[in-house]
N, C-alpha and C. Protein backbone atom coordinates (compact mmCIF):
# COMPACT_ATOMS: atom_id res chain seq x y z
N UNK A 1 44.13 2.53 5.92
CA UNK A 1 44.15 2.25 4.49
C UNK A 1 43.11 1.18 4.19
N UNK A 2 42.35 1.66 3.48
CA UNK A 2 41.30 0.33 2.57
C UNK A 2 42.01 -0.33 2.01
N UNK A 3 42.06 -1.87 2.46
CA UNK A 3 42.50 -2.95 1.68
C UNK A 3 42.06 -3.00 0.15
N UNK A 4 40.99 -2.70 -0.01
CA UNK A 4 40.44 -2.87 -1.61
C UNK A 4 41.02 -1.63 -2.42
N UNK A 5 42.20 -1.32 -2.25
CA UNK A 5 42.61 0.13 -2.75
C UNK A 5 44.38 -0.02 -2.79
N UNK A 6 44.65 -1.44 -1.96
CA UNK A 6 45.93 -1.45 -2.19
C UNK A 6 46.65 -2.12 -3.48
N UNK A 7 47.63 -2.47 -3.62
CA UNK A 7 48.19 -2.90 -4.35
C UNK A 7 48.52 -4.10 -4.81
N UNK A 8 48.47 -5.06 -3.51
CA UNK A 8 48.06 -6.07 -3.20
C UNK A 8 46.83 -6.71 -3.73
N UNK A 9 45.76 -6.15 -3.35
CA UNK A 9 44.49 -6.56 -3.85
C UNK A 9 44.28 -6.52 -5.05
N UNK A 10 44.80 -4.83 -5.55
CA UNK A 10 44.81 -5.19 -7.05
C UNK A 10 45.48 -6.66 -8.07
N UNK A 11 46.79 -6.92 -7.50
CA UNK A 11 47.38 -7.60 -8.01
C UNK A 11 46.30 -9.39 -7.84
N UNK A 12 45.63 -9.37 -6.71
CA UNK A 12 44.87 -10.80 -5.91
C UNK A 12 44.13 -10.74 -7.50
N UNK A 13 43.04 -9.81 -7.24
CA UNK A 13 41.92 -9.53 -8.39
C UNK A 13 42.61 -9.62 -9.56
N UNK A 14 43.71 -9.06 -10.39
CA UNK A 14 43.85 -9.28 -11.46
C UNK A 14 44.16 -11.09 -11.61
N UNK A 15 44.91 -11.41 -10.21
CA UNK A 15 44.86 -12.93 -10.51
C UNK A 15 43.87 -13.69 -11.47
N UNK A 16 43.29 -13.73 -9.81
CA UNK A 16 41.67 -14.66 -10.23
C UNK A 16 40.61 -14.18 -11.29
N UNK A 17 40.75 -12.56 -12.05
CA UNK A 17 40.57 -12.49 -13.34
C UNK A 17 41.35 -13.13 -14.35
N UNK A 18 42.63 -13.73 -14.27
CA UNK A 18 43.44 -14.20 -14.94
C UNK A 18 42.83 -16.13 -14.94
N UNK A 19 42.56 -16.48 -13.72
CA UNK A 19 42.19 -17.60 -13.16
C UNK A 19 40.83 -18.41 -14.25
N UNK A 20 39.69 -17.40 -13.79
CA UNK A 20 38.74 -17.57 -14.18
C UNK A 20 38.31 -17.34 -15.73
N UNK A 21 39.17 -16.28 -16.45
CA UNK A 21 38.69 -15.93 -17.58
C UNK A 21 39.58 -17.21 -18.49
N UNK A 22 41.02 -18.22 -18.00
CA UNK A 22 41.67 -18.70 -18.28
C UNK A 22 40.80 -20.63 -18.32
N UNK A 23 40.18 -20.60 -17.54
CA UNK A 23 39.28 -21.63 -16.85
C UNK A 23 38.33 -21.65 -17.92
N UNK A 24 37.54 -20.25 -17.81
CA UNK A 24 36.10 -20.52 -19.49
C UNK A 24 36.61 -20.58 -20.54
N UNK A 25 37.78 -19.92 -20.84
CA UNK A 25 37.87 -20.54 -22.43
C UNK A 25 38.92 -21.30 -22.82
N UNK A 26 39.42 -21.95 -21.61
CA UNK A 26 39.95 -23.62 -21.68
C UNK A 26 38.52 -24.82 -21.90
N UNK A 27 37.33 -24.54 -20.81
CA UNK A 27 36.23 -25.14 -21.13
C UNK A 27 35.37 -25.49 -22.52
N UNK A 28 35.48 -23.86 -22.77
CA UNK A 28 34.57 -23.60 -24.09
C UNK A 28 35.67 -24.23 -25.69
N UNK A 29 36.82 -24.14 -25.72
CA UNK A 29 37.85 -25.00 -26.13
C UNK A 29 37.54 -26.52 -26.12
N UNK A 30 37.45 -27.33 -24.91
CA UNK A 30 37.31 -28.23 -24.94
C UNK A 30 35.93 -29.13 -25.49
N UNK A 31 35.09 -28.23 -25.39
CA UNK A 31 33.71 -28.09 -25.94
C UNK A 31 33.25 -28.10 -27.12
N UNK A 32 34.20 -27.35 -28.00
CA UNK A 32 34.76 -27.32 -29.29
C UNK A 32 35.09 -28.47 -29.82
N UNK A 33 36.59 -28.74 -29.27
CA UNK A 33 36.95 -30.08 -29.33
C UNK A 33 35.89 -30.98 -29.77
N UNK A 34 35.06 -31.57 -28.95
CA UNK A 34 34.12 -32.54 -28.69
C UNK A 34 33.55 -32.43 -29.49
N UNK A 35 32.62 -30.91 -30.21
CA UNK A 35 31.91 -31.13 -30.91
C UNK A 35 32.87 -31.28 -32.41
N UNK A 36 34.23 -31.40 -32.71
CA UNK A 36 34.43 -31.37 -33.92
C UNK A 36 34.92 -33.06 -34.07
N UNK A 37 35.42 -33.56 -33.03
CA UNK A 37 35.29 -35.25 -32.95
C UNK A 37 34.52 -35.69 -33.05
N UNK A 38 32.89 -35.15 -32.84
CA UNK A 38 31.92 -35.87 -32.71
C UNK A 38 31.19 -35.88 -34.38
N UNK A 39 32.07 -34.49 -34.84
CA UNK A 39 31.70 -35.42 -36.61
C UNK A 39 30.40 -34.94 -36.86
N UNK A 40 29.56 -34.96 -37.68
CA UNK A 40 28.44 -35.01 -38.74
C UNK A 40 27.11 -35.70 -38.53
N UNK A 41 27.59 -36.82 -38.17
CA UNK A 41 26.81 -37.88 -37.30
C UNK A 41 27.17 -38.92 -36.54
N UNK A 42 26.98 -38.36 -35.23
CA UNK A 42 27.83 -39.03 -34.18
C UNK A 42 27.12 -40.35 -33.74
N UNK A 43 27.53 -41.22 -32.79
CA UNK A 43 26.56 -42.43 -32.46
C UNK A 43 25.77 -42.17 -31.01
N UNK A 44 24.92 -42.83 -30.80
CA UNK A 44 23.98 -42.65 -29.82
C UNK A 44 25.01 -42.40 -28.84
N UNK A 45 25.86 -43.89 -28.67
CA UNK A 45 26.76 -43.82 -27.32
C UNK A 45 28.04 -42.76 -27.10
N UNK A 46 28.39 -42.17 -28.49
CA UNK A 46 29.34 -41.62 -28.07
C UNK A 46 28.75 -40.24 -27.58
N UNK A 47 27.55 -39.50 -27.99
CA UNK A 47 26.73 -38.44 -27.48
C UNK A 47 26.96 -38.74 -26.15
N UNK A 48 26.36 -39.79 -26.05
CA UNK A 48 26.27 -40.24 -24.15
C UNK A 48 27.91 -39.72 -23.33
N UNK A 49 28.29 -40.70 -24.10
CA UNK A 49 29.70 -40.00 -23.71
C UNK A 49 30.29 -38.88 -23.07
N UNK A 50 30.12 -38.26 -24.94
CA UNK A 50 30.53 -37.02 -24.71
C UNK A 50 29.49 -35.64 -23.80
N UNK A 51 28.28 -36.22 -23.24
CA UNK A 51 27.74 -35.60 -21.99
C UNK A 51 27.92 -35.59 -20.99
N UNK A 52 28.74 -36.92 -20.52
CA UNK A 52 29.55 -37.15 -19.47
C UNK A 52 30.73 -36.22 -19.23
N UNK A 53 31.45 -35.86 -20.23
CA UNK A 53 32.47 -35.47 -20.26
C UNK A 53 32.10 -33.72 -20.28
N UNK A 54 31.09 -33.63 -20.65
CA UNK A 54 30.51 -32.08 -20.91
C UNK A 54 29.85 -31.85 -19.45
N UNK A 55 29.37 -32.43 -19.05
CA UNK A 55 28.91 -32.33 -17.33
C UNK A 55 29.93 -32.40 -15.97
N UNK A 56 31.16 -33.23 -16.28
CA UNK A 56 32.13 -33.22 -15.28
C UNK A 56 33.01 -31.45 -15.72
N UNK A 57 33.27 -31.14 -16.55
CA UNK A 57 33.51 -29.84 -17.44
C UNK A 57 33.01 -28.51 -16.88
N UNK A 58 31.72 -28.78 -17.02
CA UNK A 58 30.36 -27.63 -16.11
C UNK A 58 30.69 -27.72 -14.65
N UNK A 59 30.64 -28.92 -14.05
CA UNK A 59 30.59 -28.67 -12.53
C UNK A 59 31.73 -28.02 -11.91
N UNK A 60 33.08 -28.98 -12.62
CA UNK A 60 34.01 -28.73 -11.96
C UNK A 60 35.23 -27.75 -12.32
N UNK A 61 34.54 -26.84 -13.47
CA UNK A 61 35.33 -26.05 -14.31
C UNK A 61 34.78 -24.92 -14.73
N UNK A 62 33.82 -24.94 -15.44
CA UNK A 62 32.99 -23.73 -15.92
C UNK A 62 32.07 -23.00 -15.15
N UNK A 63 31.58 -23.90 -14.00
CA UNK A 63 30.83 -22.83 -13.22
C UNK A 63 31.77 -22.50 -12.34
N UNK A 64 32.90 -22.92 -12.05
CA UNK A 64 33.24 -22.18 -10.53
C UNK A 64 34.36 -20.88 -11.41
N UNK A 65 34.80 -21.13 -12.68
CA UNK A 65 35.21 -20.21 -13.21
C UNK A 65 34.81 -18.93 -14.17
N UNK A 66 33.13 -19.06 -13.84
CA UNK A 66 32.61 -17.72 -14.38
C UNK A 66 32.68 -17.19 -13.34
N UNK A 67 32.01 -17.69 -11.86
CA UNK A 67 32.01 -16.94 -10.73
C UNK A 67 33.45 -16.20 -10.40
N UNK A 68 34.69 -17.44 -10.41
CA UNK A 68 36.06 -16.46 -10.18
C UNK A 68 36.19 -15.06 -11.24
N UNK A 69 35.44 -15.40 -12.53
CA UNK A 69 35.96 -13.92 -13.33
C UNK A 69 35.05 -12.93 -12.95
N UNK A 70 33.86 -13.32 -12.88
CA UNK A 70 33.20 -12.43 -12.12
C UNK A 70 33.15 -11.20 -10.69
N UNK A 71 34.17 -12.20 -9.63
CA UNK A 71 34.27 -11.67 -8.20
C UNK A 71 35.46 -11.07 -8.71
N UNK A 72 36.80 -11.63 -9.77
CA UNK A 72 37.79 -10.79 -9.72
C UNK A 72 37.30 -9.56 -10.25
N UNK A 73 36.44 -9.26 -11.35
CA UNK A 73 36.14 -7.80 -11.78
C UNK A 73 35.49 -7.11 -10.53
N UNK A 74 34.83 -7.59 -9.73
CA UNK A 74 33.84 -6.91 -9.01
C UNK A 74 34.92 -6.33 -8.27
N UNK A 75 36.36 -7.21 -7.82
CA UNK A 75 37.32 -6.77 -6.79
C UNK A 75 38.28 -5.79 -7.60
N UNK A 76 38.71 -5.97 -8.97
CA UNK A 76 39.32 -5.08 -9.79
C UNK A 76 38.17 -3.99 -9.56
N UNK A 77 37.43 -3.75 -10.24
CA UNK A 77 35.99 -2.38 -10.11
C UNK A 77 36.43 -1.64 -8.90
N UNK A 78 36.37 -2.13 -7.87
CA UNK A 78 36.43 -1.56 -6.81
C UNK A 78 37.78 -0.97 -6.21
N UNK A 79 38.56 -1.92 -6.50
CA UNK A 79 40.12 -1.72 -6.53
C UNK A 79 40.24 0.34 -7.08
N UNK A 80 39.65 0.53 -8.09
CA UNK A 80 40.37 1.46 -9.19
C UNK A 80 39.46 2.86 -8.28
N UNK A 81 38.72 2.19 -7.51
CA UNK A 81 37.81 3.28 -7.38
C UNK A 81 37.63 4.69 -7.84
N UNK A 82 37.91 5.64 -7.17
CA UNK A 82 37.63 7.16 -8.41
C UNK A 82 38.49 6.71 -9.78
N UNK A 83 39.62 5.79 -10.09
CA UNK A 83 40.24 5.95 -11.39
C UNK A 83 39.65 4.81 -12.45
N UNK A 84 38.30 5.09 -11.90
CA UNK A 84 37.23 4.04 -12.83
C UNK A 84 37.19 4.59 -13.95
N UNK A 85 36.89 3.98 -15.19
CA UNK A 85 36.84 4.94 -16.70
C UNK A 85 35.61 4.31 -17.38
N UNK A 86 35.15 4.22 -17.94
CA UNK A 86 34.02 3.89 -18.74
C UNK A 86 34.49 2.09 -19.92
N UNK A 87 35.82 1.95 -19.52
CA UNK A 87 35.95 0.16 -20.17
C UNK A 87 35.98 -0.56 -19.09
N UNK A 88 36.33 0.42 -18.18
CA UNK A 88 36.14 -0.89 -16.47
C UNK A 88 34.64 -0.91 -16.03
N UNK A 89 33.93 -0.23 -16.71
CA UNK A 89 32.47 -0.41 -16.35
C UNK A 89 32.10 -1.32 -17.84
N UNK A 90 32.51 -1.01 -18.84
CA UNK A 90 32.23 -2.63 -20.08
C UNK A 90 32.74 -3.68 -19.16
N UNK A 91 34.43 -3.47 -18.87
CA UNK A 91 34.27 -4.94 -18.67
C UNK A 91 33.86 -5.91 -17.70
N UNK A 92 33.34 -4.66 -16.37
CA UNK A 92 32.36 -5.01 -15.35
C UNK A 92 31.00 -6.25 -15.90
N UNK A 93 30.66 -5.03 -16.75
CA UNK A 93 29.42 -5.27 -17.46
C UNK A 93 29.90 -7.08 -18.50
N UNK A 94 31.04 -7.16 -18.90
CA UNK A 94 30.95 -8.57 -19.77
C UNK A 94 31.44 -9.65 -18.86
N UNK A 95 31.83 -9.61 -17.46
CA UNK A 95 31.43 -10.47 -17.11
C UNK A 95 30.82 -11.18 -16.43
N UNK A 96 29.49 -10.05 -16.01
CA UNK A 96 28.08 -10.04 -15.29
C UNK A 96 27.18 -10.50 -16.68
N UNK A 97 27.51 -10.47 -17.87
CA UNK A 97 26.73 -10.91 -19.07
C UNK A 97 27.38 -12.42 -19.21
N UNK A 98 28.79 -13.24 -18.93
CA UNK A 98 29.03 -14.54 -19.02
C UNK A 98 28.73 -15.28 -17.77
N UNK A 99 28.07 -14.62 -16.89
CA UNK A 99 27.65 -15.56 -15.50
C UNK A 99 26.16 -15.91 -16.00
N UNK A 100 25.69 -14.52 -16.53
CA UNK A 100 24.26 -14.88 -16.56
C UNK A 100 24.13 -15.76 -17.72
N UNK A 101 24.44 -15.69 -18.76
CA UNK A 101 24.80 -16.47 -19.65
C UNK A 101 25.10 -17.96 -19.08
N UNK A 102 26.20 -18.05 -18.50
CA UNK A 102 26.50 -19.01 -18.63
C UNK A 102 25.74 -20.31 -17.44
N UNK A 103 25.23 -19.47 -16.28
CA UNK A 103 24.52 -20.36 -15.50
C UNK A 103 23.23 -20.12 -15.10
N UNK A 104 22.39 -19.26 -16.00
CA UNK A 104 20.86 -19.11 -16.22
C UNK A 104 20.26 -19.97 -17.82
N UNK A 105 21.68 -19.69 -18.57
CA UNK A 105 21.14 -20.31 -19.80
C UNK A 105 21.88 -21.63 -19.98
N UNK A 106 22.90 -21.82 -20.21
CA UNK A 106 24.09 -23.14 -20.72
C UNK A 106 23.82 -24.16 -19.91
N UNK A 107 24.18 -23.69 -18.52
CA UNK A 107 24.21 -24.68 -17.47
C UNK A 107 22.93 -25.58 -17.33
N UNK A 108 21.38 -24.55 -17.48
CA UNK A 108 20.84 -25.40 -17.53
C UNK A 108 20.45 -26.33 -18.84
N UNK A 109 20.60 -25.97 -19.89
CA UNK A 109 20.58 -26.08 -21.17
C UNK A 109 21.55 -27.27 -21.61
N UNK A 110 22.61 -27.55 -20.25
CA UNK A 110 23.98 -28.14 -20.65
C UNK A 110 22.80 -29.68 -19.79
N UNK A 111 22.16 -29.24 -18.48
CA UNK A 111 21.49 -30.57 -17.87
C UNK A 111 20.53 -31.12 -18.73
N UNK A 112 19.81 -30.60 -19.35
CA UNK A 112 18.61 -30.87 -20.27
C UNK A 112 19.32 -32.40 -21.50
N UNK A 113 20.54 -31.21 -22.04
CA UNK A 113 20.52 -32.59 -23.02
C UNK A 113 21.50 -33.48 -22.64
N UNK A 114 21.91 -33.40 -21.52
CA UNK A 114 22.40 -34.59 -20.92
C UNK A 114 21.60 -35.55 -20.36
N UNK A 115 20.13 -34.83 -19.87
CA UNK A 115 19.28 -35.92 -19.92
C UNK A 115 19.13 -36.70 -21.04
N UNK A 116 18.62 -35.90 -22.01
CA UNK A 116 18.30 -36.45 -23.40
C UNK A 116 19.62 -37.54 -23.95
N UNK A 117 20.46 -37.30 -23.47
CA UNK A 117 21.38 -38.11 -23.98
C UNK A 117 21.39 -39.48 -23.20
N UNK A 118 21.30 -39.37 -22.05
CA UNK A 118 20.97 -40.55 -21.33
C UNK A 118 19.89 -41.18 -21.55
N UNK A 119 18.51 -40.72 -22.19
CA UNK A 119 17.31 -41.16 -22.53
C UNK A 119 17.78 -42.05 -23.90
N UNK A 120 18.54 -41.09 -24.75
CA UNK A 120 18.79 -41.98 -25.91
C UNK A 120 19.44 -42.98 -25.98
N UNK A 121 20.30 -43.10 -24.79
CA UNK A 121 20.95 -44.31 -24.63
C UNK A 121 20.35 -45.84 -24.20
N UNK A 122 19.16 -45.34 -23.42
CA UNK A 122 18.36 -46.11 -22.79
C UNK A 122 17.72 -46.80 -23.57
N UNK A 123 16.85 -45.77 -24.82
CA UNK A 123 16.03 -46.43 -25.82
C UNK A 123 16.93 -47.00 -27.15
N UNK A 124 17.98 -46.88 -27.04
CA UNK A 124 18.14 -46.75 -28.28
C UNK A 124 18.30 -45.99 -29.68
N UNK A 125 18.07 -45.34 -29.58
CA UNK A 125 17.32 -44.04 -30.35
C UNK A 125 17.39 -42.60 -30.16
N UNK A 126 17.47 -42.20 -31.18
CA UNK A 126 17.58 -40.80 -31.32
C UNK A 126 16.74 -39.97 -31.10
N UNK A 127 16.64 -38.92 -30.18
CA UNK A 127 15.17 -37.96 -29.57
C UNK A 127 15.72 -36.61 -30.02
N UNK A 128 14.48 -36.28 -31.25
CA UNK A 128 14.51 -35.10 -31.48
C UNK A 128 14.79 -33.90 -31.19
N UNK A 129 14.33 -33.87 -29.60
CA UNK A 129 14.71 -32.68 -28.85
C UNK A 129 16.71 -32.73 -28.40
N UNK A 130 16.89 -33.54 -28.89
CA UNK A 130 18.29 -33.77 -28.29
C UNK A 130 19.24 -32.50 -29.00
N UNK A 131 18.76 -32.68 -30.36
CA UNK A 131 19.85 -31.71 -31.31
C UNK A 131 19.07 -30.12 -31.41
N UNK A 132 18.11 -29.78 -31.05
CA UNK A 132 17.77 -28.21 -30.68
C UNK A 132 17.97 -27.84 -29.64
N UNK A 133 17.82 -28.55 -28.62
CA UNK A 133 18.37 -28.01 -27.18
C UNK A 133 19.92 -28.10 -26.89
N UNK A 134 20.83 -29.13 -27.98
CA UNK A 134 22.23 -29.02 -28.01
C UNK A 134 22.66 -27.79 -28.74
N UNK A 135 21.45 -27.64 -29.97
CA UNK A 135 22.02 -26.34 -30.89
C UNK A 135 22.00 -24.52 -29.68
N UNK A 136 20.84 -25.00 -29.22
CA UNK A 136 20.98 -23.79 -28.08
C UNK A 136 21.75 -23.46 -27.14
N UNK A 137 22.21 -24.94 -26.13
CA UNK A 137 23.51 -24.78 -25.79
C UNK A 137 24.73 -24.19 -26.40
N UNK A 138 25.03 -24.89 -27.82
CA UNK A 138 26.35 -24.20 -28.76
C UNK A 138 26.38 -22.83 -29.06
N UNK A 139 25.15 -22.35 -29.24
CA UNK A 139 25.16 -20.99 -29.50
C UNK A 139 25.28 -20.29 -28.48
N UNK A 140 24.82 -20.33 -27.35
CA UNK A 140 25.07 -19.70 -26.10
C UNK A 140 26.40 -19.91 -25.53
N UNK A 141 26.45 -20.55 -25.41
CA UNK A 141 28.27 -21.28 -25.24
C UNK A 141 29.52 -20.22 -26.66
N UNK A 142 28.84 -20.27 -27.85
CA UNK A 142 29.54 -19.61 -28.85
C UNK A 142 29.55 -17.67 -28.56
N UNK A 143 27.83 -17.21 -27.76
CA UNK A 143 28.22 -16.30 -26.84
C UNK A 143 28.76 -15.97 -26.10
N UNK A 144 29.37 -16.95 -25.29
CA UNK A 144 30.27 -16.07 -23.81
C UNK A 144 31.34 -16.45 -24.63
N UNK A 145 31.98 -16.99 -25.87
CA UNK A 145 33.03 -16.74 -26.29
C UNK A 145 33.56 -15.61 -27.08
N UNK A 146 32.11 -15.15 -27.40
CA UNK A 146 32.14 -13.67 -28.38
C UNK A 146 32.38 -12.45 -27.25
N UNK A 147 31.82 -13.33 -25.60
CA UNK A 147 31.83 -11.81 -24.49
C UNK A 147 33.21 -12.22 -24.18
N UNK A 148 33.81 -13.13 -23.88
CA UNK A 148 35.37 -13.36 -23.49
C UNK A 148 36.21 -13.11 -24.63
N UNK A 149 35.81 -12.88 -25.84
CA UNK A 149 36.65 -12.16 -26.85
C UNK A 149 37.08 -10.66 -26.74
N UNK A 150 35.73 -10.36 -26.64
CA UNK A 150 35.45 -8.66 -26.58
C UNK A 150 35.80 -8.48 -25.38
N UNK A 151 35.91 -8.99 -24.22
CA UNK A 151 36.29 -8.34 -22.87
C UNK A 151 38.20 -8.09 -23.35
N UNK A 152 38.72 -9.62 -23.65
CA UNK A 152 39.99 -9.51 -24.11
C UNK A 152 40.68 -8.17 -24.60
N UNK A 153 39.82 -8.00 -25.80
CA UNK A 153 40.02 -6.66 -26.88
C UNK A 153 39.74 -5.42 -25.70
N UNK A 154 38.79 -5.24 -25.11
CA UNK A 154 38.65 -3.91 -24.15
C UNK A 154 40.05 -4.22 -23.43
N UNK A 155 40.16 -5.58 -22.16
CA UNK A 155 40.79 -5.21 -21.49
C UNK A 155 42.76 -5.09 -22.29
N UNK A 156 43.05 -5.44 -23.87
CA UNK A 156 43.95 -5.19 -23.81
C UNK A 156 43.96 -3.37 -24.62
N UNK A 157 42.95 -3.11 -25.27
CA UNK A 157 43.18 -1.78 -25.01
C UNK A 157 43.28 -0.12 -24.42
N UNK A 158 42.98 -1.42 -22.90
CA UNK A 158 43.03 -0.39 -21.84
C UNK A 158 43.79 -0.85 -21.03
N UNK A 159 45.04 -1.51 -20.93
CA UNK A 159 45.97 -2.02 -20.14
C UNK A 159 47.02 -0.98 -19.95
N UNK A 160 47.45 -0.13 -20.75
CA UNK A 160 47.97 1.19 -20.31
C UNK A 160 47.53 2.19 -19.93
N UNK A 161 45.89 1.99 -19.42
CA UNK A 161 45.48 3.23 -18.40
C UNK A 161 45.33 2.07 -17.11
N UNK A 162 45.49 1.03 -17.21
CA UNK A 162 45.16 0.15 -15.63
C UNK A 162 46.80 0.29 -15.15
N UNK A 163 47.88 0.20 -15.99
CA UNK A 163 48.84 0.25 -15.38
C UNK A 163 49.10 1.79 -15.04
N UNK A 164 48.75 2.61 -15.68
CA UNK A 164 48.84 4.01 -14.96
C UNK A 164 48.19 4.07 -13.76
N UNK A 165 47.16 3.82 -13.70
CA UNK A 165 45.74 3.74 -12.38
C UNK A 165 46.51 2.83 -11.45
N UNK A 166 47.28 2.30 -11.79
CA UNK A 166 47.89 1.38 -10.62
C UNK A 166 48.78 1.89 -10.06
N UNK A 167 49.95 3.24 -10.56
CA UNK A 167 50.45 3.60 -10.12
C UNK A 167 49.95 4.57 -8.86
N UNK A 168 48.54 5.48 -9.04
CA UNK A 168 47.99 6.45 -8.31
C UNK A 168 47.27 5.55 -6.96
N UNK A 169 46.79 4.10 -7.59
CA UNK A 169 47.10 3.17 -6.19
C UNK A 169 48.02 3.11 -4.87
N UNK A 170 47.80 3.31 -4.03
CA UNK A 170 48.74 2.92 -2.92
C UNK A 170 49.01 2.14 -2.21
């Protein structure tokens, strides 16, 4: 018997899809947060701050939990094998679009103005580039919440063909 075909595994993978998809948009939440405390016009130091708090967030939360939603689909995908359908290949597909997203674009996008924020703290002063490279972060960040929406919506209207497919599992 292929382990990636039992029942077991299925259940591992739906975990750590549960894990990871539970992990980014606790992050992207908290992210939120920050930016609605931080108000209209925030102060040099509390930016600083709140980059600190946006960088411990990234390391120790958001990247290791795109990768978990990621490996759980790859292990769900495989799990279903022939009883693959065309939303387990979307939702394959959305969360190979929030990795890349999130640690080709955000992540680095998330180091950039944390520099900048530390620069502004240094001088004093407010650096231009601080609030377009933050606006690019938010929007990208406001993307993998639009792909962790839409994965949601697929995967809950296909949760009564995964629990059927789970039965033809062995």
């Amino acid at each position: 018997m292929d382990i990636s075909h039992s029942k077991s595994f299925f259940k591992i993978t739906t975990g750590i899809i549960v894990i990871g998809y539970s992990l980014c948009l606790g992050s992207i939440a908290s992210f939120i947060a920050m930016n609605i405390i931080a108000g209209d016009s925030p102060t040099i130091e509390f930016l600083y701050w709140q980059r600190t708090f946006v960088n411990s967030i990234m390391n120790y939360v958001t990247a290791p939990a795109i990768w978990l939603f990621l490996l759980g689909n790859i292990g769900l995908f495989l799990t279903l094998g022939k009883e693959r359908n065309r939303k387990n290949v979307i939702l394959l597909m959305l969360s190979i679009l929030v990795v890349i997203n999130g640690q080709l674009i955000i992540i680095p996008f998330a180091k950039t103005v944390s520099s900048l924020a530390v620069q502004q703290l240094q001088i004093s002063q407010f650096i231009p580039n601080f609030a377009a490279n933050k606006a690019i972060e938010d929007t990208c960040g406001e993307i993998n919440l639009l792909f962790l929406i839409t994965y949601l919506t697929v995967y809950i209207l296909n949760t009564s063909k995964l629990v059927v497919q789970t039965k033809s599992i062995s």
